[in-house]
Protein backbone atom coordinates (compact mmCIF):
# COMPACT_ATOMS: atom_id res chain seq x y z
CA UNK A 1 3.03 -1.40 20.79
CA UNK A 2 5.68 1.08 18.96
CA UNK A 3 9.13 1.12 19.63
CA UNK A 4 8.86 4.52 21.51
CA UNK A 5 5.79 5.59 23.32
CA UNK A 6 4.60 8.57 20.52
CA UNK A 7 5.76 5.86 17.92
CA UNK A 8 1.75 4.94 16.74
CA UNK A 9 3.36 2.55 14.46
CA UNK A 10 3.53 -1.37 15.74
CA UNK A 11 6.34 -3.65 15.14
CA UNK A 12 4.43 -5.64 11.99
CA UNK A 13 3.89 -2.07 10.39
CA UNK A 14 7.12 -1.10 10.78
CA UNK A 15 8.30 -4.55 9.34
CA UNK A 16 6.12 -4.14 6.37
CA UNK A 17 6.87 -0.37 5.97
CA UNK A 18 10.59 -1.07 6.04
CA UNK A 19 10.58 -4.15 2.95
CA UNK A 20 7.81 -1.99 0.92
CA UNK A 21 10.98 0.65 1.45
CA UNK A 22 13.61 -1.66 0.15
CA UNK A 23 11.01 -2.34 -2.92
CA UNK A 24 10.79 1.35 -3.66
CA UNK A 25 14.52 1.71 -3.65
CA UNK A 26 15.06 -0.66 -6.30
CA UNK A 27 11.66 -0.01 -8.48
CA UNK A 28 13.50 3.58 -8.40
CA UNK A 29 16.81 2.50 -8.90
CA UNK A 30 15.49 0.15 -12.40
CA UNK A 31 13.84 3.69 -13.47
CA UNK A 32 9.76 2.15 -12.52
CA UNK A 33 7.06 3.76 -11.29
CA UNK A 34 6.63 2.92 -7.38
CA UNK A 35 3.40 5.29 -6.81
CA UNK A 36 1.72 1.80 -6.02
CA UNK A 37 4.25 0.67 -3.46
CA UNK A 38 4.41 4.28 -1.76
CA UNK A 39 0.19 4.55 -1.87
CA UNK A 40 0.26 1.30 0.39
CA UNK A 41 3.03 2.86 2.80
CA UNK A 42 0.49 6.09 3.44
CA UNK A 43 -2.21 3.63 3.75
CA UNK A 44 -0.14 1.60 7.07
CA UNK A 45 0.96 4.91 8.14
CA UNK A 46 -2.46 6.55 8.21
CA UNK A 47 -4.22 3.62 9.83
CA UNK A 48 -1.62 3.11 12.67
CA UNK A 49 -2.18 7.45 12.97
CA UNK A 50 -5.53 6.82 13.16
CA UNK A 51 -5.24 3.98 15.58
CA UNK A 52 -3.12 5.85 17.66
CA UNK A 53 -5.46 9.41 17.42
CA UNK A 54 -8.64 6.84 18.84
CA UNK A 55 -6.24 5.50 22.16
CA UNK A 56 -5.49 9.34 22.67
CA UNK A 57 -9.34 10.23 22.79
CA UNK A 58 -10.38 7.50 25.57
């Protein structure tokens, strides 16, 4: 369940989306690469698209 009803993330993706955020911020902040952090958040966002694509087709 998303927070709004075209929201296809769920509340534990948006938790983990939101702290891998926070890491980013600071790995950017200290001048280090965060092209590892960011690769994971595509990967949550993509499967919770993808998720969401599969309720819209039934």
């Amino acid at each position: 369940m998303g927070i709004s009803p075209g929201d296809p993330h769920n509340l534990n993706e948006l938790a983990r989306a939101i702290a891998l955020g926070i890491r980013i911020a600071r790995r950017h902040e200290k001048g280090k690469s965060t092209k590892r952090l960011e690769a994971r958040v595509e990967r949550i966002r993509e499967k919770a698209q993808e998720r969401e694509d599969q309720r819209g087709k039934k």
